[in-house]
C-alpha atoms as a PDB file:
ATOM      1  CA  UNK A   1     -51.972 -13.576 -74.664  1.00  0.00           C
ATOM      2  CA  UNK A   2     -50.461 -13.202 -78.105  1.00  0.00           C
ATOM      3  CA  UNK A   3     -51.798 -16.543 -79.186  1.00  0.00           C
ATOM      4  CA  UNK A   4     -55.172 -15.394 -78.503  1.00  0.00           C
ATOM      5  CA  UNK A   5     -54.959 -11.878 -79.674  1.00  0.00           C
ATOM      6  CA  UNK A   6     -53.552 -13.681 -83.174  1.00  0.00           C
ATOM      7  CA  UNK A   7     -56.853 -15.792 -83.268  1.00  0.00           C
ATOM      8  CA  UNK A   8     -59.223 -12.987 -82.850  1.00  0.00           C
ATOM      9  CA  UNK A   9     -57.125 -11.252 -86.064  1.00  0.00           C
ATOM     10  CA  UNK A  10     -57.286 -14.369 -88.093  1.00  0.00           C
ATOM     11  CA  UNK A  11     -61.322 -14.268 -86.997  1.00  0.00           C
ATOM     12  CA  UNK A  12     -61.708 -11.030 -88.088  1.00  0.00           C
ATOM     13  CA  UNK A  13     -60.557 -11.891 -91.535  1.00  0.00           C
ATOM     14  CA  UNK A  14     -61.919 -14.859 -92.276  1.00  0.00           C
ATOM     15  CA  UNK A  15     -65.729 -14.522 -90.965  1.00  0.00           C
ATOM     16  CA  UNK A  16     -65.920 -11.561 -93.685  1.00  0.00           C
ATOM     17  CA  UNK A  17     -63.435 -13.146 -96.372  1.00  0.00           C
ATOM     18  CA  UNK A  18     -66.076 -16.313 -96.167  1.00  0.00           C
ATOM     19  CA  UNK A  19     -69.186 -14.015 -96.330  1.00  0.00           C
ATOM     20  CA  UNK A  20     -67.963 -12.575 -99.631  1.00  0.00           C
ATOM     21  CA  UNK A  21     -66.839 -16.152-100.858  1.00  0.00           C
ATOM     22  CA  UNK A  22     -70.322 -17.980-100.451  1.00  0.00           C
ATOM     23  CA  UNK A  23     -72.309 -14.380-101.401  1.00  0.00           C
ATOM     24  CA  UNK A  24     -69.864 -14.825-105.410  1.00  0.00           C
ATOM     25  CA  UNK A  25     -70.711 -18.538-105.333  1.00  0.00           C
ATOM     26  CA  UNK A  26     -74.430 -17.995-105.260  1.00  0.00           C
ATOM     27  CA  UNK A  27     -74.245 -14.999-107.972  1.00  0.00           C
ATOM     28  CA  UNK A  28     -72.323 -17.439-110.585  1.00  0.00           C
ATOM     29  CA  UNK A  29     -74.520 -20.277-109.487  1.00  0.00           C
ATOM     30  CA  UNK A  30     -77.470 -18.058-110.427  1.00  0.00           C
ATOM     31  CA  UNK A  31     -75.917 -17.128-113.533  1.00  0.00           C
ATOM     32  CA  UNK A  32     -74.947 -20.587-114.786  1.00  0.00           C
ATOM     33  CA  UNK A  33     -77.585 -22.483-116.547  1.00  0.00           C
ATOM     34  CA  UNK A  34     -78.261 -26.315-115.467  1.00  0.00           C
ATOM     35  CA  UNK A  35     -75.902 -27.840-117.935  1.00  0.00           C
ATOM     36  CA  UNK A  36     -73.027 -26.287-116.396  1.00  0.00           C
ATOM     37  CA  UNK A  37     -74.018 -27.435-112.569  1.00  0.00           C
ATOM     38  CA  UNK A  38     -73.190 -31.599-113.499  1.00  0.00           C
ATOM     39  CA  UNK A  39     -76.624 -31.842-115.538  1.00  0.00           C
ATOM     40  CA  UNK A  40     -78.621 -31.013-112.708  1.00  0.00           C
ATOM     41  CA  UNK A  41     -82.387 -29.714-113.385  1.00  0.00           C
ATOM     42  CA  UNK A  42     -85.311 -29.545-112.458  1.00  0.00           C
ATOM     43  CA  UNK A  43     -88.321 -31.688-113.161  1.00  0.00           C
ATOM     44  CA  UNK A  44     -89.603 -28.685-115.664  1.00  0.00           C
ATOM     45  CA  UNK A  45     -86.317 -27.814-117.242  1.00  0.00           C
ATOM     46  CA  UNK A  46     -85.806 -28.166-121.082  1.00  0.00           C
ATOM     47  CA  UNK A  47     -81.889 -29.096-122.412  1.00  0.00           C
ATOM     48  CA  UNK A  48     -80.686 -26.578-124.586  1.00  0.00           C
ATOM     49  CA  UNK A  49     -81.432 -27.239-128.105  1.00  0.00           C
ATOM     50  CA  UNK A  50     -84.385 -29.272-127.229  1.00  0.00           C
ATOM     51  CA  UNK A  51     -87.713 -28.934-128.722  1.00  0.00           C
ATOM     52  CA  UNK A  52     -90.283 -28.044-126.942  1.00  0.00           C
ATOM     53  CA  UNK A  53     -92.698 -30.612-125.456  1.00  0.00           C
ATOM     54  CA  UNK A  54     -96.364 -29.703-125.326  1.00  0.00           C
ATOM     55  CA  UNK A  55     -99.208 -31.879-124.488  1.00  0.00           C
ATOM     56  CA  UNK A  56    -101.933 -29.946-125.946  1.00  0.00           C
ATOM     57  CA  UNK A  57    -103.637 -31.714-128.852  1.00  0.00           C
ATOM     58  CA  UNK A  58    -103.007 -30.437-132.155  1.00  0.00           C
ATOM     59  CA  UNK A  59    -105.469 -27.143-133.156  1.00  0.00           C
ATOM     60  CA  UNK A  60    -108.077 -27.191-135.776  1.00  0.00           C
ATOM     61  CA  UNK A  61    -110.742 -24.171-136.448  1.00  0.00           C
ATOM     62  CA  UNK A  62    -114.020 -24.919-135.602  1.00  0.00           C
ATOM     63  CA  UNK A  63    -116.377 -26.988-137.716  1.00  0.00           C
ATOM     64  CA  UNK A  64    -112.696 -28.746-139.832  1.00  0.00           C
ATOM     65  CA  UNK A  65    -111.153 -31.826-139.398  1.00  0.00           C
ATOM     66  CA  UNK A  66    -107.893 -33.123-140.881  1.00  0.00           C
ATOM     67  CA  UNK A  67    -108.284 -34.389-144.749  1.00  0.00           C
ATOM     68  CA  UNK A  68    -108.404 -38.386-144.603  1.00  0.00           C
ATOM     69  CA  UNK A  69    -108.872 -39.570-148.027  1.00  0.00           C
ATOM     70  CA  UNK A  70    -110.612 -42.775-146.619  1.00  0.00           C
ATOM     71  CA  UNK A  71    -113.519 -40.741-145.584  1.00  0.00           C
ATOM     72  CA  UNK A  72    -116.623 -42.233-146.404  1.00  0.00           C
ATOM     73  CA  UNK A  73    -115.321 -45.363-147.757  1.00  0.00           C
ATOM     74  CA  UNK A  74    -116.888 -48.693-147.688  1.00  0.00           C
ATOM     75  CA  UNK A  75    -115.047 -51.585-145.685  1.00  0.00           C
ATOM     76  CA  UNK A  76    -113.129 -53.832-148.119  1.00  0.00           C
ATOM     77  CA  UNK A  77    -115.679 -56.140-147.616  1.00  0.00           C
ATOM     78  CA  UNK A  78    -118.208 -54.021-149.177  1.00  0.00           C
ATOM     79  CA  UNK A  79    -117.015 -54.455-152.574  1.00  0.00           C
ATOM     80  CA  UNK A  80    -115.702 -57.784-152.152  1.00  0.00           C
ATOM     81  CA  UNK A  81    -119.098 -59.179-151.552  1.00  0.00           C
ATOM     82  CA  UNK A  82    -120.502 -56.697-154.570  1.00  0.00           C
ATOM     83  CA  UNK A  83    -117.918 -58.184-156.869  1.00  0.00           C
ATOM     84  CA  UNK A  84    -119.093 -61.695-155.865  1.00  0.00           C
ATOM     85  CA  UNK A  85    -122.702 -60.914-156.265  1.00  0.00           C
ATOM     86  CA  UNK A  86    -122.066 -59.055-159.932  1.00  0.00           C
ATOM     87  CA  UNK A  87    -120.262 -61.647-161.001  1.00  0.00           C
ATOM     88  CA  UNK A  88    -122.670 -64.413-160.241  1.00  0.00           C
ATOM     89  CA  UNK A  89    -125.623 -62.307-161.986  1.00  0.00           C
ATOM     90  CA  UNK A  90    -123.806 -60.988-164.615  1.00  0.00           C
ATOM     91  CA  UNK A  91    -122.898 -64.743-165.583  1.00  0.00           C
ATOM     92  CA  UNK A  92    -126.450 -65.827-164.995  1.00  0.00           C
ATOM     93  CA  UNK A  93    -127.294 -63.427-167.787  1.00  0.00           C
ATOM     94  CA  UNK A  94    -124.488 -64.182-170.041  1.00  0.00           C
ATOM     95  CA  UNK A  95    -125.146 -68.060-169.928  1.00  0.00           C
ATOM     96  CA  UNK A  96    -128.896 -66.767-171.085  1.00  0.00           C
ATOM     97  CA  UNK A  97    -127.868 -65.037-174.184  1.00  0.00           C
ATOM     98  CA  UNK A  98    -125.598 -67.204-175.102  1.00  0.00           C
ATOM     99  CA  UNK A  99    -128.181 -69.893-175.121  1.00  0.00           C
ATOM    100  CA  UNK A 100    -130.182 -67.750-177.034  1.00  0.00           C
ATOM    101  CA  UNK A 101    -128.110 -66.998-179.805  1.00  0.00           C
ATOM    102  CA  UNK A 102    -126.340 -70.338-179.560  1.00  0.00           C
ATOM    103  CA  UNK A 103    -129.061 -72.535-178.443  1.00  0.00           C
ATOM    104  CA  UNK A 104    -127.121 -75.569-176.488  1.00  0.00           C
ATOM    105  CA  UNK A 105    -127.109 -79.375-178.720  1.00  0.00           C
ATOM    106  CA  UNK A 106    -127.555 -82.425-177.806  1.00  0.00           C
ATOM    107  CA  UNK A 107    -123.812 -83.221-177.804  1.00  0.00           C
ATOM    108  CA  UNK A 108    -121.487 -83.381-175.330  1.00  0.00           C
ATOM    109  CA  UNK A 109    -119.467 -79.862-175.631  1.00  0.00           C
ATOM    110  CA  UNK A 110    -121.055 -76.855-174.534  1.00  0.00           C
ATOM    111  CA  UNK A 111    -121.557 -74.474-177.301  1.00  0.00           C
ATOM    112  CA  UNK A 112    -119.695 -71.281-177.663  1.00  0.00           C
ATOM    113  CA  UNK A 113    -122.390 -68.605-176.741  1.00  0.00           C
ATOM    114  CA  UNK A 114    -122.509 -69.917-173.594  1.00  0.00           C
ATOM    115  CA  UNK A 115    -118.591 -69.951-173.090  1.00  0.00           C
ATOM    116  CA  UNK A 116    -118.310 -66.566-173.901  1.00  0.00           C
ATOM    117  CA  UNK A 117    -121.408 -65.121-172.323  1.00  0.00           C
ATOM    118  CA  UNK A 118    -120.202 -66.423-168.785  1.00  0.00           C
ATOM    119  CA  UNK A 119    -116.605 -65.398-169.439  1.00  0.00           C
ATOM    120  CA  UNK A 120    -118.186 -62.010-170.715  1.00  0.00           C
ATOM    121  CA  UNK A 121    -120.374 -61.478-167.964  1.00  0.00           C
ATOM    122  CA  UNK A 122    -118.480 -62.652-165.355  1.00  0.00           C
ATOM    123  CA  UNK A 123    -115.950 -60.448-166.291  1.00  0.00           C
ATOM    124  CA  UNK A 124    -118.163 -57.657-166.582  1.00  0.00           C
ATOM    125  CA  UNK A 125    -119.982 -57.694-163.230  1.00  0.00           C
ATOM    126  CA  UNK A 126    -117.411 -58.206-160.974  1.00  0.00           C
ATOM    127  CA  UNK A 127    -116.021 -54.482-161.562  1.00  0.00           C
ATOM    128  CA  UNK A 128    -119.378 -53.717-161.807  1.00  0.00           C
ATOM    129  CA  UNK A 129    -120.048 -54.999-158.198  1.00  0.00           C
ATOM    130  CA  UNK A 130    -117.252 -53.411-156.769  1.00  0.00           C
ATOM    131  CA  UNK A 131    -117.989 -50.296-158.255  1.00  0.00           C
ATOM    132  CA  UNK A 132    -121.209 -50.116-156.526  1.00  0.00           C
ATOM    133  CA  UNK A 133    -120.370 -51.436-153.593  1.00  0.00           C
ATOM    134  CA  UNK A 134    -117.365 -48.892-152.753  1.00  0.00           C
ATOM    135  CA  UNK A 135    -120.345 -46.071-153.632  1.00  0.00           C
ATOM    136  CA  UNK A 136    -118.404 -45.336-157.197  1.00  0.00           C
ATOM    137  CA  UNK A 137    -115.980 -43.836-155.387  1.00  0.00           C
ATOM    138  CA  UNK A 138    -113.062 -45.426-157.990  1.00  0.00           C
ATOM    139  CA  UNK A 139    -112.933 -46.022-161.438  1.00  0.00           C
ATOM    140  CA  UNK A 140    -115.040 -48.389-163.121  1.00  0.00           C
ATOM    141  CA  UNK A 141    -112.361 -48.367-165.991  1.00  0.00           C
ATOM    142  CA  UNK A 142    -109.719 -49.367-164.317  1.00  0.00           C
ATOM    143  CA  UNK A 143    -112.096 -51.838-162.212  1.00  0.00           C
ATOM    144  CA  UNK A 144    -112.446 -53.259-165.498  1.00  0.00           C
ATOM    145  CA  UNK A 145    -109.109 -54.075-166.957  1.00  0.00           C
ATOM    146  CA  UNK A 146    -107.559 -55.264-163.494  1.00  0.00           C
ATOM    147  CA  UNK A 147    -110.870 -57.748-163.770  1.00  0.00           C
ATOM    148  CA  UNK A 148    -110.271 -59.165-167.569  1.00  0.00           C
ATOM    149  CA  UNK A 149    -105.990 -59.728-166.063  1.00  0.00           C
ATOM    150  CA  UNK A 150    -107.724 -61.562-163.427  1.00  0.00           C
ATOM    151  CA  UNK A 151    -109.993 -63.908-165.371  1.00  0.00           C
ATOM    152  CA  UNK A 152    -107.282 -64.709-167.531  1.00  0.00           C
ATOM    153  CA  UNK A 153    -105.245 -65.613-164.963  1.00  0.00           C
ATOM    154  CA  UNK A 154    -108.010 -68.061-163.676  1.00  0.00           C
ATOM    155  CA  UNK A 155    -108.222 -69.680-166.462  1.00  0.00           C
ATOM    156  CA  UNK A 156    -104.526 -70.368-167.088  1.00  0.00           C
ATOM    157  CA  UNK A 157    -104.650 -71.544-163.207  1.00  0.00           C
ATOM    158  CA  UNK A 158    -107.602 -73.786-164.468  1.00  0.00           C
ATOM    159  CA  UNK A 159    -105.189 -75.130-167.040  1.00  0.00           C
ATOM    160  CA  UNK A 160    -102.959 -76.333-164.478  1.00  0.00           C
ATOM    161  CA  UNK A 161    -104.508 -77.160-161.495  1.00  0.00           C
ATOM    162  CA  UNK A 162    -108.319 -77.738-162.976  1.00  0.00           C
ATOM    163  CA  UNK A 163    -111.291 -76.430-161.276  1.00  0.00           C
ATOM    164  CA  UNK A 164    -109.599 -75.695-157.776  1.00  0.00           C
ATOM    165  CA  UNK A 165    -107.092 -73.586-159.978  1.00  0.00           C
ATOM    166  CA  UNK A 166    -109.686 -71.831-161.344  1.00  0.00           C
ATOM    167  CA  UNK A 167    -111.786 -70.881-158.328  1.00  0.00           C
ATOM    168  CA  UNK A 168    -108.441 -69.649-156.859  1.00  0.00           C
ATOM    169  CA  UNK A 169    -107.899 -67.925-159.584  1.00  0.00           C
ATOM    170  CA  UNK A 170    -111.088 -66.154-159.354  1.00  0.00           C
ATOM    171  CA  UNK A 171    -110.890 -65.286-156.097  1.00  0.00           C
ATOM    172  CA  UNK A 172    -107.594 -63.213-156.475  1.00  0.00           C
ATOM    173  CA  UNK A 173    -109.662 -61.786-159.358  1.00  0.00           C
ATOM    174  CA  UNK A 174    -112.398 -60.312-157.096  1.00  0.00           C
ATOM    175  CA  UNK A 175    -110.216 -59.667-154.108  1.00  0.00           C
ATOM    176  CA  UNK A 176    -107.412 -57.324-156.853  1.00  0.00           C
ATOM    177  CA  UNK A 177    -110.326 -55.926-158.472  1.00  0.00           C
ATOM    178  CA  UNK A 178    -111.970 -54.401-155.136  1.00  0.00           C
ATOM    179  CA  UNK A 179    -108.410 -53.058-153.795  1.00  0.00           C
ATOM    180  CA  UNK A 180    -108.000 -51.496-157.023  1.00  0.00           C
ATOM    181  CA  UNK A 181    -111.476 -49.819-156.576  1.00  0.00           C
ATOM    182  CA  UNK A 182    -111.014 -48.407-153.385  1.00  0.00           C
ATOM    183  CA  UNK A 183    -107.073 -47.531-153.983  1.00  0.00           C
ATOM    184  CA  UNK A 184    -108.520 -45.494-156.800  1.00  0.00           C
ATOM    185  CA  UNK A 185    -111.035 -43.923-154.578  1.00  0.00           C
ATOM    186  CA  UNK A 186    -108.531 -42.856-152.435  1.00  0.00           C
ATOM    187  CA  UNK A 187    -106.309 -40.808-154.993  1.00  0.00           C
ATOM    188  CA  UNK A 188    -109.607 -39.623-157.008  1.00  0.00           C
ATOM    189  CA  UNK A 189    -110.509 -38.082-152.986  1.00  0.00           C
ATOM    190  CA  UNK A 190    -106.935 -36.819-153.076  1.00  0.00           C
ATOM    191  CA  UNK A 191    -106.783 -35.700-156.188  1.00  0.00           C
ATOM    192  CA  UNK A 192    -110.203 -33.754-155.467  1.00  0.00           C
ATOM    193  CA  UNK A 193    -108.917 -32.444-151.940  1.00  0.00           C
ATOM    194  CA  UNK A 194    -105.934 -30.594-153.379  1.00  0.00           C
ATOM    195  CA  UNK A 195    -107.801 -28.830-156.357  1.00  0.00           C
ATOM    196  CA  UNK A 196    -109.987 -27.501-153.777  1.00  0.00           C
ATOM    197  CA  UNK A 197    -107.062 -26.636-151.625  1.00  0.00           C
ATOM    198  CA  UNK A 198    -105.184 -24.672-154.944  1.00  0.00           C
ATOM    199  CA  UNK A 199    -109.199 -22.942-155.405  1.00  0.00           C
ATOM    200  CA  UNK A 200    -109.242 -21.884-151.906  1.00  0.00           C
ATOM    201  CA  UNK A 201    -105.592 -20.516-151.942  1.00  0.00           C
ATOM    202  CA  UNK A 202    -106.248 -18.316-155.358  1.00  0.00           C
ATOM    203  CA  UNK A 203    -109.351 -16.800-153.801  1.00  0.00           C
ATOM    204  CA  UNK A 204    -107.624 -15.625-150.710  1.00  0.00           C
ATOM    205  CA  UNK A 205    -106.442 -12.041-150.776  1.00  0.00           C
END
């Protein structure tokens, strides 16, 4: 009888000693954030210090688009096949007036007027080409010199390895001549984009 009234205490204090116990445990598990449960979280939970993830594209106002300074640029193609095309007419016409002025003889060497009026107008319409095939979007200028380095260069390939040196060498000549004109495209639309940028900026309130 004593065992039994001794049990129905020890009931009566632990059913409402265990009631209070679980009802703390769920207020400090409610408290705690994930990282103190063992990493535990759910499948929308962010880790402290995170950024935040969003999959919504990147917003631009209506009727602007991100500044790409290749807009409206030709394919490198483009001015490769302009540089070719200048150069070949550009020589055709050099080789002319150089006859002209230094009619050809009946020897064996070819006279200087013609020398130079190919080397001159090969020279010359290459850039020119490229220009106009990249829609004068570089520098003609600067088409120009990297052109004259590049002819040189033929012809000191031409020294060495003769007529296959020399076509090489003109190749690299076109192909460095049209990178040049579009790389200088590219800053000039750069260039352009940011001193429209710094007007826009002083004109705001």
């Amino acid at each position: 009888m004593r065992i039994t009234k001794l049990l129905l205490l020890l009931l009566a204090v632990l059913i409402p000693a265990t009631g209070q116990a679980q009802t703390y445990r769920a207020s400090v598990l409610w408290v705690l954030p994930d990282s103190a449960l063992g990493g535990a979280s759910g499948p929308d939970s962010v880790p402290a210090g995170a950024p935040a993830v969003s999959d919504t594209p990147p917003f631009h106002a209506p009727g602007t688009e991100p500044f790409d300074p290749k807009r409206g640029e030709s394919p490198l193609a483009t001015p490769v096949v302009g540089g070719i095309v200048g150069g070949a007419a550009f020589s055709a016409a050099g080789i002319l007036i150089g006859n002209a002025v230094d009619p050809q003889p009946s020897g064996e060497f070819i006279p200087t007027g013609i020398v130079l009026g190919y080397f001159i107008g090969e020279t010359i319409g290459v850039p020119i080409g490229a220009h106009l095939g990249n829609s004068r979007r570089g520098n003609f200028a600067g088409d120009l010199g990297i052109s004259i380095l590049g002819h040189i260069a033929a012809l000191g390939l031409a020294s060495l390895g003769g007529s296959a040196g020399y076509v090489a060498g003109l190749s690299v000549q076109v192909l460095a001549t049209a990178v040049n004109e579009q790389l200088t495209g590219r800053r000039r639309a750069t260039a352009r984009h940011e001193r429209e940028q710094a007007a826009e900026a002083s004109r705001a309130p």
